[in-house]
Protein backbone atom coordinates (compact mmCIF):
# COMPACT_ATOMS: atom_id res chain seq x y z
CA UNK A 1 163.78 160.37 203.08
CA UNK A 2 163.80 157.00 203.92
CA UNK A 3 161.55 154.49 202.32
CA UNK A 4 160.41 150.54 203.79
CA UNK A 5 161.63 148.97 200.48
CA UNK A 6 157.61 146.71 200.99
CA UNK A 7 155.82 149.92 200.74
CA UNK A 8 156.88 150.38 196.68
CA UNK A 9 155.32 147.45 196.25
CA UNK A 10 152.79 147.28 193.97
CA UNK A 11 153.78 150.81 192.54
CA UNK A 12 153.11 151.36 189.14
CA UNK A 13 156.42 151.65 186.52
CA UNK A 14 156.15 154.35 184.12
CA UNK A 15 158.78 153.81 181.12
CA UNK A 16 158.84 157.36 179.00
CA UNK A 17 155.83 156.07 176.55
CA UNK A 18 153.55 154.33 178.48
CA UNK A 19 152.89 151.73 181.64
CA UNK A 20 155.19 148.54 181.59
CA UNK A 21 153.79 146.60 184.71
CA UNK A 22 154.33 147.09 189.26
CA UNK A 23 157.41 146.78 191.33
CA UNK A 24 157.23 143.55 192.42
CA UNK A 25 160.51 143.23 194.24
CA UNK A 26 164.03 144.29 195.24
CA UNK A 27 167.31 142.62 195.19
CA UNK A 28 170.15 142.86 197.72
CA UNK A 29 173.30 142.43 196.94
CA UNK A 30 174.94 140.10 199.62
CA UNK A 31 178.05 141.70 199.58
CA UNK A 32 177.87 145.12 201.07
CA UNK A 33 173.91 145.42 200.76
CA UNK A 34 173.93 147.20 197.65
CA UNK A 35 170.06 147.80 196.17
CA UNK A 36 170.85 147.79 192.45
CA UNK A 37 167.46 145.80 191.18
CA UNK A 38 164.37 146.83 190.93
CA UNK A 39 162.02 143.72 190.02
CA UNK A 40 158.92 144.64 187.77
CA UNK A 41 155.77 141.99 186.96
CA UNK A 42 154.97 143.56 183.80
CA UNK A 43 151.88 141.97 183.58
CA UNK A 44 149.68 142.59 180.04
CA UNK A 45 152.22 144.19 178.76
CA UNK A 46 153.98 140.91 178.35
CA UNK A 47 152.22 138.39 179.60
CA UNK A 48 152.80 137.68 183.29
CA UNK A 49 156.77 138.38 181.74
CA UNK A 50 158.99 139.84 184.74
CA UNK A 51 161.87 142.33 184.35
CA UNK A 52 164.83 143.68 186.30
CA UNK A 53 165.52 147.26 186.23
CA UNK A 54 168.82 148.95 187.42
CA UNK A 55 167.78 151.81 190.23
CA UNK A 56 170.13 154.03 187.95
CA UNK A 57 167.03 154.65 185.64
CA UNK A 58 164.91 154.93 188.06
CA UNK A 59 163.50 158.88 187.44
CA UNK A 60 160.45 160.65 189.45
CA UNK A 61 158.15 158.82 192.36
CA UNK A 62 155.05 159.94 192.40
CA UNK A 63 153.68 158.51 195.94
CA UNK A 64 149.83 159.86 195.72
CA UNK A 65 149.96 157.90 192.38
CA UNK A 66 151.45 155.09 193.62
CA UNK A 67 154.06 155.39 190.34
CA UNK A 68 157.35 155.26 189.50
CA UNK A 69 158.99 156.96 185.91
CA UNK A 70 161.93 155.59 184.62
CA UNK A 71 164.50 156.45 181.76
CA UNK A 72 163.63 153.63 179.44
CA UNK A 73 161.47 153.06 176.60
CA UNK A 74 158.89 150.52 176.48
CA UNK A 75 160.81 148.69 173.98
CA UNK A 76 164.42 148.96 175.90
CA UNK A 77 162.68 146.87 178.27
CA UNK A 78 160.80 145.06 176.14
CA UNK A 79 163.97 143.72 174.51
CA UNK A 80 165.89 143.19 178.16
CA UNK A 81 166.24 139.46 179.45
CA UNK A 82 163.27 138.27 181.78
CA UNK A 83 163.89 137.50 185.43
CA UNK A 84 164.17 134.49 186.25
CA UNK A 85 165.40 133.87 190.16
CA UNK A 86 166.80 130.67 189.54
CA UNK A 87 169.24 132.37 187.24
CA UNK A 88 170.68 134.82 189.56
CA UNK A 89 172.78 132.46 191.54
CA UNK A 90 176.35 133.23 190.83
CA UNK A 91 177.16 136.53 189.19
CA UNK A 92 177.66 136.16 185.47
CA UNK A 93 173.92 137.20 185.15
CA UNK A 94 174.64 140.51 186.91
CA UNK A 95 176.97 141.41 183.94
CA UNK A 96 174.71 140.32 181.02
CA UNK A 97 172.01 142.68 183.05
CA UNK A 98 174.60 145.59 183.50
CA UNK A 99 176.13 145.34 180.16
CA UNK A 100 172.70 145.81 178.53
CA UNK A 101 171.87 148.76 180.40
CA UNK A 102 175.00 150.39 179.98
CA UNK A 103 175.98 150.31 183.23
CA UNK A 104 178.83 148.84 185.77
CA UNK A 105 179.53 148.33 189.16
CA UNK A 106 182.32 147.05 191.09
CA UNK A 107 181.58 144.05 193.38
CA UNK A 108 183.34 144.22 196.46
């Protein structure tokens, strides 16, 4: 199934104990247009704090809901660096992002 990456927007993000916050965004890779980011407002949470999540723990959509589970705890992302979009020019942010959630992926 395809999905219009807008219509997630707004979606709520489940981590496995308890609501962190809405999808607030995507980002593209420019290089092959590679989806790897999922951008989350998390809101009360952590104060108006904003959070990038890899699409690789990204677990059940529940569309009627308008919610999203992933495979993190509150506290893994909690303790993950904030987005900030000035910071993602260039790509030694992309590593510190992928290093902390265990994963890797090679740029073309």
């Amino acid at each position: 199934m395809l999905w219009d990456a807008s219509s997630i927007n707004g979606y709520a993000i489940l981590a496995s104990d308890g609501a962190i916050g809405q999808v607030s965004d995507i980002l593209i890779e420019d290089e092959g247009w590679f989806v790897p980011w999922l951008i989350v407002d998390t809101g009360q949470f952590l104060a108006g704090h904003r959070v990038m999540l890899p699409f690789s723990a990204l677990g059940s959509l529940n569309a009627v809901r308008r919610q999203i589970a992933v495979r993190l705890t509150m506290q893994e992302i909690k303790d993950s660096e904030a987005y900030v979009p000035a910071n993602t020019a260039g790509g030694a942010w992309n590593e510190g992002f992928q290093t902390y959630y265990g994963i890797r992926w090679a740029r073309k």
